[in-house]
C-alpha atoms as a PDB file:
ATOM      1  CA  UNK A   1       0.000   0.000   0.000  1.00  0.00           C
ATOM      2  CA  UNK A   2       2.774   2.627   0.690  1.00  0.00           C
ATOM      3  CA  UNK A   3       3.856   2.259  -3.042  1.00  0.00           C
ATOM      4  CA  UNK A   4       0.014   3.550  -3.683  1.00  0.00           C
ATOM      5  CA  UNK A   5       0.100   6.119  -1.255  1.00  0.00           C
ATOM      6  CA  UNK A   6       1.303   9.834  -0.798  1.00  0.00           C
ATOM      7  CA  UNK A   7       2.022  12.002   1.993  1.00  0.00           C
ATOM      8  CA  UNK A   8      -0.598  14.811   1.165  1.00  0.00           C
ATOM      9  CA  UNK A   9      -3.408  12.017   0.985  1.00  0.00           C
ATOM     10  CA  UNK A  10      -2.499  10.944   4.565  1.00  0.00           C
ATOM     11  CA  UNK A  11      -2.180  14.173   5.656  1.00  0.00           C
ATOM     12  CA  UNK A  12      -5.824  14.621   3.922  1.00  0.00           C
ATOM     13  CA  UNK A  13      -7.243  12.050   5.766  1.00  0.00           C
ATOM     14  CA  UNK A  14      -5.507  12.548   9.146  1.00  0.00           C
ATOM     15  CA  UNK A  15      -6.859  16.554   9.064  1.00  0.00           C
ATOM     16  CA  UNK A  16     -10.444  15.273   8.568  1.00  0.00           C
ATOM     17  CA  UNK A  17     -10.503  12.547  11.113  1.00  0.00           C
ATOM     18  CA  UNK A  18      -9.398  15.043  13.724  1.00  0.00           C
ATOM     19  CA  UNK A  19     -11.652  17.977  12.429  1.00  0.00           C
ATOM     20  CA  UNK A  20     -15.081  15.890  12.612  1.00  0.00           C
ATOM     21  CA  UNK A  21     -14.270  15.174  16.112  1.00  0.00           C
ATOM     22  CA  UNK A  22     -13.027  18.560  16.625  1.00  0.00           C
ATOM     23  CA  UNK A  23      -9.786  17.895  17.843  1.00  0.00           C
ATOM     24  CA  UNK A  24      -7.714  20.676  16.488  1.00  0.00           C
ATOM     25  CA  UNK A  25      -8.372  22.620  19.897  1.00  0.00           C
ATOM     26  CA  UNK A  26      -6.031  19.605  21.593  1.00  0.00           C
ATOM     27  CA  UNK A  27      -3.742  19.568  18.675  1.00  0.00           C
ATOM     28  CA  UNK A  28      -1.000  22.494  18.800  1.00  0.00           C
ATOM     29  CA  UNK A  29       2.394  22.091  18.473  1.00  0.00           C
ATOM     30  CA  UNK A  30       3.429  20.923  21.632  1.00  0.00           C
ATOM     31  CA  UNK A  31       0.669  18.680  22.299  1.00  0.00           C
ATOM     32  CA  UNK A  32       1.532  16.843  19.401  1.00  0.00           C
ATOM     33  CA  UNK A  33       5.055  16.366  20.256  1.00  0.00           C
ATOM     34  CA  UNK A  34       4.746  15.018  23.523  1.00  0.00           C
ATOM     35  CA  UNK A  35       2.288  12.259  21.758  1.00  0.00           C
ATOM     36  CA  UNK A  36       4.647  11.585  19.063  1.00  0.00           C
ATOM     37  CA  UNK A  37       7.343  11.402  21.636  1.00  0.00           C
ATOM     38  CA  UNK A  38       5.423   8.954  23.966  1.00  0.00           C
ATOM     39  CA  UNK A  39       4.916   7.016  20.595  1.00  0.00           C
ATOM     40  CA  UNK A  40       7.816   6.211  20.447  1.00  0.00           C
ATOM     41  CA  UNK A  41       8.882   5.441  23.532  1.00  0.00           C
ATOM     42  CA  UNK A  42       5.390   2.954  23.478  1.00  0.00           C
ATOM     43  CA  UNK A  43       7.541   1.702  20.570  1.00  0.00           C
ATOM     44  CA  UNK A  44      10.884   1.468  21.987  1.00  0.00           C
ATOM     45  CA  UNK A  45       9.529  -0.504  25.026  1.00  0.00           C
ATOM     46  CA  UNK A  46       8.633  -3.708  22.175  1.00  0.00           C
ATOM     47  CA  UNK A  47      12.916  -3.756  21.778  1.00  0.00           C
ATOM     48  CA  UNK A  48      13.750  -2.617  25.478  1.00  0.00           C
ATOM     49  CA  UNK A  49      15.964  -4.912  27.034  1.00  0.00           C
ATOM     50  CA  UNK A  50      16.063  -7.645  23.823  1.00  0.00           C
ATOM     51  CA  UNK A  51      18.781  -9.095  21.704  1.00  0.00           C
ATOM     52  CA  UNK A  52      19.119  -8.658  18.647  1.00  0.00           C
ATOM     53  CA  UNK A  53      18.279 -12.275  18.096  1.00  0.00           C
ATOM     54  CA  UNK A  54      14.938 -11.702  20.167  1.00  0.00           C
ATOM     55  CA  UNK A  55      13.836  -8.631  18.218  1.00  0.00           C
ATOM     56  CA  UNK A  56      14.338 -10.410  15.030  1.00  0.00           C
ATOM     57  CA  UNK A  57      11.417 -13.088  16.941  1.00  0.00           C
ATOM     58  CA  UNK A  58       9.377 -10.344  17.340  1.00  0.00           C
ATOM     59  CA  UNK A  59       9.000  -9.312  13.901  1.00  0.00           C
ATOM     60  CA  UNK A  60       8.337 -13.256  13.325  1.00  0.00           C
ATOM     61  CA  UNK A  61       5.628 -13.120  15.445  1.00  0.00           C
ATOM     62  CA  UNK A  62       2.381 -12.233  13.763  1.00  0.00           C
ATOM     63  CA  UNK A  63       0.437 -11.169  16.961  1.00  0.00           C
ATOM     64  CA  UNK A  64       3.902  -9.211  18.335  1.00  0.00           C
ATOM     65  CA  UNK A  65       4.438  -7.638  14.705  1.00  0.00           C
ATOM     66  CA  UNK A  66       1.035  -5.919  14.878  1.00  0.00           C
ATOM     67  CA  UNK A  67       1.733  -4.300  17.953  1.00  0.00           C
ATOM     68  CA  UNK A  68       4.568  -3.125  16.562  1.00  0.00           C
ATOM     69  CA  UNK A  69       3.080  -1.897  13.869  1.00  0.00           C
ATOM     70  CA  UNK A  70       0.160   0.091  15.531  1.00  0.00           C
ATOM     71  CA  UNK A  71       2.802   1.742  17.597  1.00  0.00           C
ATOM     72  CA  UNK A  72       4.422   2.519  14.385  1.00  0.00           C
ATOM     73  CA  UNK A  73       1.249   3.788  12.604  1.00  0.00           C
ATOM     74  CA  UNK A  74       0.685   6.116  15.896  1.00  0.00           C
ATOM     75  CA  UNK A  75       4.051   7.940  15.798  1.00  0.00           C
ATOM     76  CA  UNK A  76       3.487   8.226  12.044  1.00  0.00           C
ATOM     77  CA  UNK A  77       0.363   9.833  12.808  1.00  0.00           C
ATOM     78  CA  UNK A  78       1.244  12.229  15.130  1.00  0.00           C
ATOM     79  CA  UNK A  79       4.287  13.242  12.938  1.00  0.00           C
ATOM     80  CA  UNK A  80       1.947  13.674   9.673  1.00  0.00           C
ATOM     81  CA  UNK A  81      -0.670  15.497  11.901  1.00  0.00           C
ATOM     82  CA  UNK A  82       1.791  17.915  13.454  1.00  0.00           C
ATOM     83  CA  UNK A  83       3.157  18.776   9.581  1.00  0.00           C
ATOM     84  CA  UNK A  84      -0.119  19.132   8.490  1.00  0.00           C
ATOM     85  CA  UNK A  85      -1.268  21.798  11.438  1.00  0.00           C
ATOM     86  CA  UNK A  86       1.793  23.891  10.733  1.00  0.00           C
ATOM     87  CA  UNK A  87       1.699  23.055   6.858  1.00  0.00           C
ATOM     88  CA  UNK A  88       5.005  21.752   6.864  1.00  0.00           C
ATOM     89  CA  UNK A  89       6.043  19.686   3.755  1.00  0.00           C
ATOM     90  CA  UNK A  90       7.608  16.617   5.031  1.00  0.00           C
ATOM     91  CA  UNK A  91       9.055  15.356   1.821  1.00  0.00           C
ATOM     92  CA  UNK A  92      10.806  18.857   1.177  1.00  0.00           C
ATOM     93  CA  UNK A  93      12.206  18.222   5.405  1.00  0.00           C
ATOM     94  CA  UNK A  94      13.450  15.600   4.175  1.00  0.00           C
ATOM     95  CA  UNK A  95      14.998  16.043   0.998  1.00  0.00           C
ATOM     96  CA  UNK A  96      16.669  18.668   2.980  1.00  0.00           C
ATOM     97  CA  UNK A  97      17.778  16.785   5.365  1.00  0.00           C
ATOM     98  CA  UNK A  98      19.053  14.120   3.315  1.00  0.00           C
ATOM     99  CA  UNK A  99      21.407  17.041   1.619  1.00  0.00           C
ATOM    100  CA  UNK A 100      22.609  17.663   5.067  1.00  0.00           C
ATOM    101  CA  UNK A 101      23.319  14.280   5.871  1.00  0.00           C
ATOM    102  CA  UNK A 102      25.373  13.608   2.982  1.00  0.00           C
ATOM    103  CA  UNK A 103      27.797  16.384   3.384  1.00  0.00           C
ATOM    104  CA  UNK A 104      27.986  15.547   6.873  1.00  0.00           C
ATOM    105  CA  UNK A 105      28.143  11.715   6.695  1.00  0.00           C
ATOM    106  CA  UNK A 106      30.492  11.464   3.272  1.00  0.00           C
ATOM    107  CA  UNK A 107      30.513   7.868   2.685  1.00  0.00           C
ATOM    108  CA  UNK A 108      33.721   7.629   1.994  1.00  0.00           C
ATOM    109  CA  UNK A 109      34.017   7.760   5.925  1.00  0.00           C
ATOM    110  CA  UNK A 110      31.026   6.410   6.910  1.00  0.00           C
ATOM    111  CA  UNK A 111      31.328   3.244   5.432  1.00  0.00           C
ATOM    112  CA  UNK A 112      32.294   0.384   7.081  1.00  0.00           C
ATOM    113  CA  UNK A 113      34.085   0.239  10.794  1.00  0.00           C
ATOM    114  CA  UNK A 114      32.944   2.254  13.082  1.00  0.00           C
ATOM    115  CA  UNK A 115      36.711   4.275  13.403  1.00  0.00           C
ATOM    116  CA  UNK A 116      35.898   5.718  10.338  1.00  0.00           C
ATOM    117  CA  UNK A 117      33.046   7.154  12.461  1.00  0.00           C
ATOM    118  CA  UNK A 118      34.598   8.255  15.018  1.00  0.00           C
ATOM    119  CA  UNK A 119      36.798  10.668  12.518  1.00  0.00           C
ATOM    120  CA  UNK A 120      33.785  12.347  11.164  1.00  0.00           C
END
């Protein structure tokens, strides 16, 4: 489904979910972060403590992978509903970003060991 789906259209659908409940009045900026932030810590707590071995059985675990994934789908949701409030284009944040990260993180030293790392 992702392949079939755009940003704006979730945004689109997000904005009128919240507006016929009238939720806007709960939604400002830092509302929305704190959600999005507990999101992700609701998500974090499915890994807390695992190897790497165990997280990999969590993911093969159909009942475990949907948690995962409505934690996911929540701190996507709060991140698309924030952007569309303050009608901020995520794909252009992140194209920007992207630029960022590749003058910072050159692969040429980011490749590989992690001593190359430690050099940037």
């Amino acid at each position: 489904m992702d392949h079939e789906t755009n940003i704006h259209a979730i945004k689109e659908k997000i904005k009128e979910f919240c507006e016929e409940r009238d939720w806007d009045q709960f939604h400002g900026a830092k509302e929305l972060a704190v959600a999005l932030i507990i999101e992700a810590a609701e998500l974090l707590e499915h890994f807390r403590w695992k190897s790497d071995k165990e997280v990999e059985e969590l993911f093969s675990d159909p009942g475990r992978k949907e948690k995962i994934k409505e934690e996911m789908a929540d701190v996507l949701y709060f991140l698309v509903r924030l952007a569309q409030r303050y009608e901020i284009d995520l794909s252009e944040a992140l194209e920007n970003k992207m630029k960022i990260n590749e003058e910072k993180y050159p692969v040429e030293k980011s490749k590989g060991s992690n001593k190359k790392y430690n050099e940037l």
